[in-house]
PDB file of N, CA and C in Angstrom:
ATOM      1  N   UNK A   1     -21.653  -3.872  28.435  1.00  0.00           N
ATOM      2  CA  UNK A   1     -21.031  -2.843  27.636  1.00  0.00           C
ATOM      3  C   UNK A   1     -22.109  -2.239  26.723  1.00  0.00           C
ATOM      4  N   UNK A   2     -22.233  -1.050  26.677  1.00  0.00           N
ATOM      5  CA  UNK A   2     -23.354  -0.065  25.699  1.00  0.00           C
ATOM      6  C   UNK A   2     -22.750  -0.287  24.494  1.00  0.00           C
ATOM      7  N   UNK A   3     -23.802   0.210  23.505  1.00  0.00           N
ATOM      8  CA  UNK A   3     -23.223   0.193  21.920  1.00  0.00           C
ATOM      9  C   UNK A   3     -22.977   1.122  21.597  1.00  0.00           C
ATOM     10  N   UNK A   4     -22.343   2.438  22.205  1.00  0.00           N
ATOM     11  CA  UNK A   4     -21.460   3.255  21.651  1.00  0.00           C
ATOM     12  C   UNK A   4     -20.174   2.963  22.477  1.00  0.00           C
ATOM     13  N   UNK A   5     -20.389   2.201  23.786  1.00  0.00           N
ATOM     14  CA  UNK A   5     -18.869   1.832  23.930  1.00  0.00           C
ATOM     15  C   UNK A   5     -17.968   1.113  23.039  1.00  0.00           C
ATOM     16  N   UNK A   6     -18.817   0.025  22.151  1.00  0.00           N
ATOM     17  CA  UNK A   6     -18.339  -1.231  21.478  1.00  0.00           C
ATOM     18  C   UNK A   6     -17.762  -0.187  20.080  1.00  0.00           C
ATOM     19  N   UNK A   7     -19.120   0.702  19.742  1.00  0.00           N
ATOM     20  CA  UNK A   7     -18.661   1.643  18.408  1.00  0.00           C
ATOM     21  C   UNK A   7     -17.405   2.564  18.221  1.00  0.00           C
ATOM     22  N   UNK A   8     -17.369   2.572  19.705  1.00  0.00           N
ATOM     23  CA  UNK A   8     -16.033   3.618  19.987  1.00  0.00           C
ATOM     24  C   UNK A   8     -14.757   2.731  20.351  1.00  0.00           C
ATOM     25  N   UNK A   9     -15.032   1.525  20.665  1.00  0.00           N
ATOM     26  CA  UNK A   9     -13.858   0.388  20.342  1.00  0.00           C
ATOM     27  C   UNK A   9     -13.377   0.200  19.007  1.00  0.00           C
ATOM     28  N   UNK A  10     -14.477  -0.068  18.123  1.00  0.00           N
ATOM     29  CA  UNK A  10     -13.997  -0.139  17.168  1.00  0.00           C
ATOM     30  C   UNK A  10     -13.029   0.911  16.075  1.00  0.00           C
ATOM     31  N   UNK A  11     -13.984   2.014  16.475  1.00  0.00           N
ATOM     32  CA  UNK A  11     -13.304   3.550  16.035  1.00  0.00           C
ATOM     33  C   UNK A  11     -11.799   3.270  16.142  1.00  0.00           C
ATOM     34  N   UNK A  12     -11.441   3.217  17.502  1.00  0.00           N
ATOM     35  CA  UNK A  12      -9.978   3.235  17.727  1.00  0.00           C
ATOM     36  C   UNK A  12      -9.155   1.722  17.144  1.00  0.00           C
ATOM     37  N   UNK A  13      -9.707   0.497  17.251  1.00  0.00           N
ATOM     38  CA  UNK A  13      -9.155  -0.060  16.475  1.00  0.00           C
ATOM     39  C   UNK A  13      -8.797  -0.066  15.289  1.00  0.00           C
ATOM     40  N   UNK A  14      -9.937   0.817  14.056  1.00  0.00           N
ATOM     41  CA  UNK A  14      -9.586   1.400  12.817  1.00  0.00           C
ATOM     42  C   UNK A  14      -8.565   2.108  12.878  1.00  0.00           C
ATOM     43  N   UNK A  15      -8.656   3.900  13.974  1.00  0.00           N
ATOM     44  CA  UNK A  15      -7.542   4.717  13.878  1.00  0.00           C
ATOM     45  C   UNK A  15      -6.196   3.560  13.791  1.00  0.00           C
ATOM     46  N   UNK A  16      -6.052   3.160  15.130  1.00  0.00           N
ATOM     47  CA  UNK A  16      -4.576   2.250  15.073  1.00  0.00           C
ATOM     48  C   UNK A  16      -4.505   1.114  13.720  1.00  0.00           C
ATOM     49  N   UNK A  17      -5.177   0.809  13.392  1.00  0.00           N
ATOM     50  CA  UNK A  17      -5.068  -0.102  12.016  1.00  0.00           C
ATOM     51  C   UNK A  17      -4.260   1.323  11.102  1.00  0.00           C
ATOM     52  N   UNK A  18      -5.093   2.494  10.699  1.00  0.00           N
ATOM     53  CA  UNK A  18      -4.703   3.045   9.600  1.00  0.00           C
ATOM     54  C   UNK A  18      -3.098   3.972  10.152  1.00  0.00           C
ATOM     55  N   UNK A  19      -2.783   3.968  11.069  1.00  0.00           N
ATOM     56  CA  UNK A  19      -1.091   4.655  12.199  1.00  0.00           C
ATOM     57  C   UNK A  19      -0.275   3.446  11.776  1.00  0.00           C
ATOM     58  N   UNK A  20      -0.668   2.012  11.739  1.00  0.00           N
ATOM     59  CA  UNK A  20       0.141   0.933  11.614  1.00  0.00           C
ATOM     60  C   UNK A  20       0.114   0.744  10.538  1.00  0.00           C
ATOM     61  N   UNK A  21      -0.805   1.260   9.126  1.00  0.00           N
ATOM     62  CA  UNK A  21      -0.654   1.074   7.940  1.00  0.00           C
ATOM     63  C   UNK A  21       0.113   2.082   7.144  1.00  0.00           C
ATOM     64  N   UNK A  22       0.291   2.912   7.896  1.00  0.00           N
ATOM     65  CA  UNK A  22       1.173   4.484   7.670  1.00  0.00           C
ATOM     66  C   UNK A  22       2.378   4.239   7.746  1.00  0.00           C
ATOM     67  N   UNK A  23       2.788   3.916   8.829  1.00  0.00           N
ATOM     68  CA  UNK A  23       3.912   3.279   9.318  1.00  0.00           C
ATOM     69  C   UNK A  23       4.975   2.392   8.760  1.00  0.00           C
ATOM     70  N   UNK A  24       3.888   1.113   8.417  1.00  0.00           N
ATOM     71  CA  UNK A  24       4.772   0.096   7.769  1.00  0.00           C
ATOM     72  C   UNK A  24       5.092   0.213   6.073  1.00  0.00           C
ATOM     73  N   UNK A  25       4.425   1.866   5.588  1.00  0.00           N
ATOM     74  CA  UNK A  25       4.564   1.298   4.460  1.00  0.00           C
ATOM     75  C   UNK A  25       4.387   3.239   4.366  1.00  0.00           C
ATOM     76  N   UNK A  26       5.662   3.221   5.204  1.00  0.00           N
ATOM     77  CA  UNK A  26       6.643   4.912   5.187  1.00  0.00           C
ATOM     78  C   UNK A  26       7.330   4.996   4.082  1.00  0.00           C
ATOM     79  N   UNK A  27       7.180   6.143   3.823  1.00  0.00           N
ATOM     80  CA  UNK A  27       8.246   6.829   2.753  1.00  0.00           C
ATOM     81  C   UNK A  27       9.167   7.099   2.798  1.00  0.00           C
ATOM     82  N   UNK A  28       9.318   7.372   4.061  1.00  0.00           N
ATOM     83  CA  UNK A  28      11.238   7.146   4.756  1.00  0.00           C
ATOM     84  C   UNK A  28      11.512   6.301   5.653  1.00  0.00           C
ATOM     85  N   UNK A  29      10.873   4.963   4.853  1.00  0.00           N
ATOM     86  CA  UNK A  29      11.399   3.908   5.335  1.00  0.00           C
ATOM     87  C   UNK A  29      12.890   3.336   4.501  1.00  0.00           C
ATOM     88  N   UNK A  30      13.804   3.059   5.632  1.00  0.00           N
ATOM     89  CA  UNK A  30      15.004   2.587   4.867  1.00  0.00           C
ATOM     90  C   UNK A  30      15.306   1.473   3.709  1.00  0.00           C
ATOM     91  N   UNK A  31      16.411   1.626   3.139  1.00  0.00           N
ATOM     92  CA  UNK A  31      16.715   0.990   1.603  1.00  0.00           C
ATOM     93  C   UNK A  31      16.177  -0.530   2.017  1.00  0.00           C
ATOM     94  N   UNK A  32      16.540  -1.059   3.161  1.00  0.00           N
ATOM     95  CA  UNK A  32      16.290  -2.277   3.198  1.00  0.00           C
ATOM     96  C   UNK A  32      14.762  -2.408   3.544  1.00  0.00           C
ATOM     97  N   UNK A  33      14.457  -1.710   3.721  1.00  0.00           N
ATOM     98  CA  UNK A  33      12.530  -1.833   4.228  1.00  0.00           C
ATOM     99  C   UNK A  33      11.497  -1.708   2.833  1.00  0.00           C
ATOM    100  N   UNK A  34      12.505  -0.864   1.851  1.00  0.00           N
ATOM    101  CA  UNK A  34      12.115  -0.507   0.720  1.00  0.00           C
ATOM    102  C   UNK A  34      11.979  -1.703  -0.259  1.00  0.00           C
ATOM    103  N   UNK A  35      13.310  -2.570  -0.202  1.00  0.00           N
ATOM    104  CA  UNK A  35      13.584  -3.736  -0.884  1.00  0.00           C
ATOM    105  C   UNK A  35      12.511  -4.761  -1.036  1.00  0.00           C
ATOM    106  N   UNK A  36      12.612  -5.044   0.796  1.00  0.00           N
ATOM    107  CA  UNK A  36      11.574  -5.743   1.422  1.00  0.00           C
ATOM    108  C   UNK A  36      10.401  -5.922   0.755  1.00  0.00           C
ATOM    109  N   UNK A  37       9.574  -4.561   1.233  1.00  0.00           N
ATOM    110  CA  UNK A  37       8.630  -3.990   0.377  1.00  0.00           C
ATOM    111  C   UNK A  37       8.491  -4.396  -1.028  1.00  0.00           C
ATOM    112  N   UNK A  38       9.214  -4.406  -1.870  1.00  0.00           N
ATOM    113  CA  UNK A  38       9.221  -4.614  -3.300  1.00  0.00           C
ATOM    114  C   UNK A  38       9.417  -6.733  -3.614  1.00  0.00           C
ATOM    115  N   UNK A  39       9.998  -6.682  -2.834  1.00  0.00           N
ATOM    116  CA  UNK A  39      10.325  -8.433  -2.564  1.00  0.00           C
ATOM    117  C   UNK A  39       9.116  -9.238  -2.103  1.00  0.00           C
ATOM    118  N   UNK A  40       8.171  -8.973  -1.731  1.00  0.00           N
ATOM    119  CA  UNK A  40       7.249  -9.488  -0.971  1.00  0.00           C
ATOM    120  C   UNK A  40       6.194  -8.811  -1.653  1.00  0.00           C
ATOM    121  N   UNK A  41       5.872  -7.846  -2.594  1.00  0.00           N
ATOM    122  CA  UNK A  41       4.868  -7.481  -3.264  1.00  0.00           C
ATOM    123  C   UNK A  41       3.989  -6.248  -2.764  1.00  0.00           C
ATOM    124  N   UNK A  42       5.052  -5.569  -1.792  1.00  0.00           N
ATOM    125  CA  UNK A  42       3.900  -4.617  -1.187  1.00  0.00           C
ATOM    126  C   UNK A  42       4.594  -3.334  -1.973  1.00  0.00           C
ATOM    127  N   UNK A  43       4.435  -2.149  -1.105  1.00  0.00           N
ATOM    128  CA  UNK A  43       4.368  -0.804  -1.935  1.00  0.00           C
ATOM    129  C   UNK A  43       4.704   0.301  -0.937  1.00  0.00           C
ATOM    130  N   UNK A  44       5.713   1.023  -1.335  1.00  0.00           N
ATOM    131  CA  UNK A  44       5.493   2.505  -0.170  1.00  0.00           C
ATOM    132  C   UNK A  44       4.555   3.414  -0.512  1.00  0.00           C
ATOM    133  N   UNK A  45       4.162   4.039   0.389  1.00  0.00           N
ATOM    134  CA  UNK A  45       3.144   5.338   0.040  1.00  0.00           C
ATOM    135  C   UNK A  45       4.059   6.314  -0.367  1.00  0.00           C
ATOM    136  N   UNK A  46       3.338   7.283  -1.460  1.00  0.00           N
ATOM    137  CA  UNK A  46       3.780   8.660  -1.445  1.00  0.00           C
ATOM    138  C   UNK A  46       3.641   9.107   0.313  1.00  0.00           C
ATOM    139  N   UNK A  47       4.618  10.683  -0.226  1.00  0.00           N
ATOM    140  CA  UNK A  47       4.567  10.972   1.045  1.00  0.00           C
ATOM    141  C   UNK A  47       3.511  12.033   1.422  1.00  0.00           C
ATOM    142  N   UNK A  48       2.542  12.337   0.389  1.00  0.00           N
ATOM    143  CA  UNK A  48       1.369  12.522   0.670  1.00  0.00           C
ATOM    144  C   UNK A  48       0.255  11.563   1.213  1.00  0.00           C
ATOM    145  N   UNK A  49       0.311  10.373   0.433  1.00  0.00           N
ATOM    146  CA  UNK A  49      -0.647   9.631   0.971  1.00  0.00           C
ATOM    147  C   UNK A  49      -0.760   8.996   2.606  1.00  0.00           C
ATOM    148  N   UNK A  50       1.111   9.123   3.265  1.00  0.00           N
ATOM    149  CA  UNK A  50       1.282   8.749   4.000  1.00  0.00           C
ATOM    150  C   UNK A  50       0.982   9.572   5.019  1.00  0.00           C
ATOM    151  N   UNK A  51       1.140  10.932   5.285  1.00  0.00           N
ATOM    152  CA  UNK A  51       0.269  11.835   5.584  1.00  0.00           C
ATOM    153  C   UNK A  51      -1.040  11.827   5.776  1.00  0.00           C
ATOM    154  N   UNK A  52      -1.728  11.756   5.095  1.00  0.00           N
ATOM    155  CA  UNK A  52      -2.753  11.513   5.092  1.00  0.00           C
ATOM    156  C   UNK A  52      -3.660  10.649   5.842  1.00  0.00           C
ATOM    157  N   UNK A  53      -3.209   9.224   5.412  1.00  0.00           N
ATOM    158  CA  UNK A  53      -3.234   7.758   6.063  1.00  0.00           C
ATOM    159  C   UNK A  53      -2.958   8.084   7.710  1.00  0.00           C
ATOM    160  N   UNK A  54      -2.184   8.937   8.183  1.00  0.00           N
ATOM    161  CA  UNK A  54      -1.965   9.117   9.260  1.00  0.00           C
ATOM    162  C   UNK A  54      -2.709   9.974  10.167  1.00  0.00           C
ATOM    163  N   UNK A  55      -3.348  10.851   9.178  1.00  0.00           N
ATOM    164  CA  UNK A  55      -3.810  11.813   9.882  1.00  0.00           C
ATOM    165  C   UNK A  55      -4.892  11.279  10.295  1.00  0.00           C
ATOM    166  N   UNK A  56      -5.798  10.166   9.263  1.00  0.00           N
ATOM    167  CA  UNK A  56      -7.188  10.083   9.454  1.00  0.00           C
ATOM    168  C   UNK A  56      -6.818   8.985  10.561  1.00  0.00           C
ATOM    169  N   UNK A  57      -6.047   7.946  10.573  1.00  0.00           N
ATOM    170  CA  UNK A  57      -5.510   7.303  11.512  1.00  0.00           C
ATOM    171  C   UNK A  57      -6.142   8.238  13.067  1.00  0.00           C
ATOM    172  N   UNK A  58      -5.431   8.772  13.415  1.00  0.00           N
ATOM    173  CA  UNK A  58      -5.178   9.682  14.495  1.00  0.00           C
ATOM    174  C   UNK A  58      -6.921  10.597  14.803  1.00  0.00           C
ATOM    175  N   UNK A  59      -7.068  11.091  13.669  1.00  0.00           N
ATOM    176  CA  UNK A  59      -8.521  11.750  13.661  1.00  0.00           C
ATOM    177  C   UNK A  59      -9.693  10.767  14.452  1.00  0.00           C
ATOM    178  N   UNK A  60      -9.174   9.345  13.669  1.00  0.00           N
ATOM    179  CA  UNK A  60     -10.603   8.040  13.828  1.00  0.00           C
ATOM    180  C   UNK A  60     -10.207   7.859  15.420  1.00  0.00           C
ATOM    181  N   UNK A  61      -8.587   7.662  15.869  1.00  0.00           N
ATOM    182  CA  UNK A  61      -9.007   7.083  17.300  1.00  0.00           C
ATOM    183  C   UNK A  61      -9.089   8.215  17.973  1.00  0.00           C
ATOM    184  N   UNK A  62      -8.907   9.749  17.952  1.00  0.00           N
ATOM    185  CA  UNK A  62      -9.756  10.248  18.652  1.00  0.00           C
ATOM    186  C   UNK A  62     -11.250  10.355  18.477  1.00  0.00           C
ATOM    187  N   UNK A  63     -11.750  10.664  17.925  1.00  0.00           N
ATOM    188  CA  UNK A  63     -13.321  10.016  17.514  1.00  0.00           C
ATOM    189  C   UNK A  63     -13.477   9.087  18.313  1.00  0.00           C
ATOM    190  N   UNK A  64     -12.595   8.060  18.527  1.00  0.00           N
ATOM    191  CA  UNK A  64     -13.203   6.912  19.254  1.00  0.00           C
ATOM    192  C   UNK A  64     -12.842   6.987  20.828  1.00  0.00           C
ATOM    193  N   UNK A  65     -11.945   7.587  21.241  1.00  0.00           N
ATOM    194  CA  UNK A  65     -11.902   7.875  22.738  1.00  0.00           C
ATOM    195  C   UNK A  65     -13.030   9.164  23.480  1.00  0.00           C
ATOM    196  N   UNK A  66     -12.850   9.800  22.041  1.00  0.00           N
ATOM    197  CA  UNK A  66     -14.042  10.865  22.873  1.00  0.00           C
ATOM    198  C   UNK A  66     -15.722   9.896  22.804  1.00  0.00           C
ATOM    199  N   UNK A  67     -15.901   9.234  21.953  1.00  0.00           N
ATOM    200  CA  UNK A  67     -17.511   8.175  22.116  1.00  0.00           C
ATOM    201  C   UNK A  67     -16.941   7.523  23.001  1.00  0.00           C
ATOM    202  N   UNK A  68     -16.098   7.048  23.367  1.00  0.00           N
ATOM    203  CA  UNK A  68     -16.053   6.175  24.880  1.00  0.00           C
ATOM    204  C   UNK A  68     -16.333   6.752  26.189  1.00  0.00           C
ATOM    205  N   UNK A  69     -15.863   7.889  26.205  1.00  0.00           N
ATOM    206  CA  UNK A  69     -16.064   8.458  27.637  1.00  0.00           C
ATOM    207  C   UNK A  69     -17.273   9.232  27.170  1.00  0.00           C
ATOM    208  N   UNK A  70     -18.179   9.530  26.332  1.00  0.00           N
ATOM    209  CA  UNK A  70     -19.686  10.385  26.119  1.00  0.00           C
ATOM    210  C   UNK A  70     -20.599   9.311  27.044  1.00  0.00           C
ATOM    211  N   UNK A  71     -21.007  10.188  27.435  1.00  0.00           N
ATOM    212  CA  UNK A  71     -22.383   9.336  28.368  1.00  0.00           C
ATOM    213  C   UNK A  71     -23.458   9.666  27.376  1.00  0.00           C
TER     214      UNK A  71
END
């Protein structure tokens, strides 16, 4: 495996890390997800930040599929 294949693995493992960090910690996530959230010590995003979080999400694993297939 080359080291922009491995770099572009990783890329996309970040994107999907920051889609799954968007996700679990939605702003229209329901009352009981909200609770949850507050019960266990975590936090919802604004719904800017969640936006955001998502976009770069999405931005990083394309970044990383297009370095995978670059020769």
């Amino acid at each position: 495996m080359k080291k922009n294949q491995l770099q572009a693995i990783i890329y996309v493992l970040i994107g999907a890390f920051f889609i799954y960090w968007a996700q679990t910690h939605s702003p229209k996530a329901g009352l009981g997800k909200v609770i949850g959230n507050e019960l266990s010590g975590s936090y919802t995003m604004s719904e800017t930040w969640y936006y955001i979080t998502l976009f770069a999400g999405i931005a990083i694993g394309i970044i990383g599929i297009i370095r995978f297939f670059r020769k």
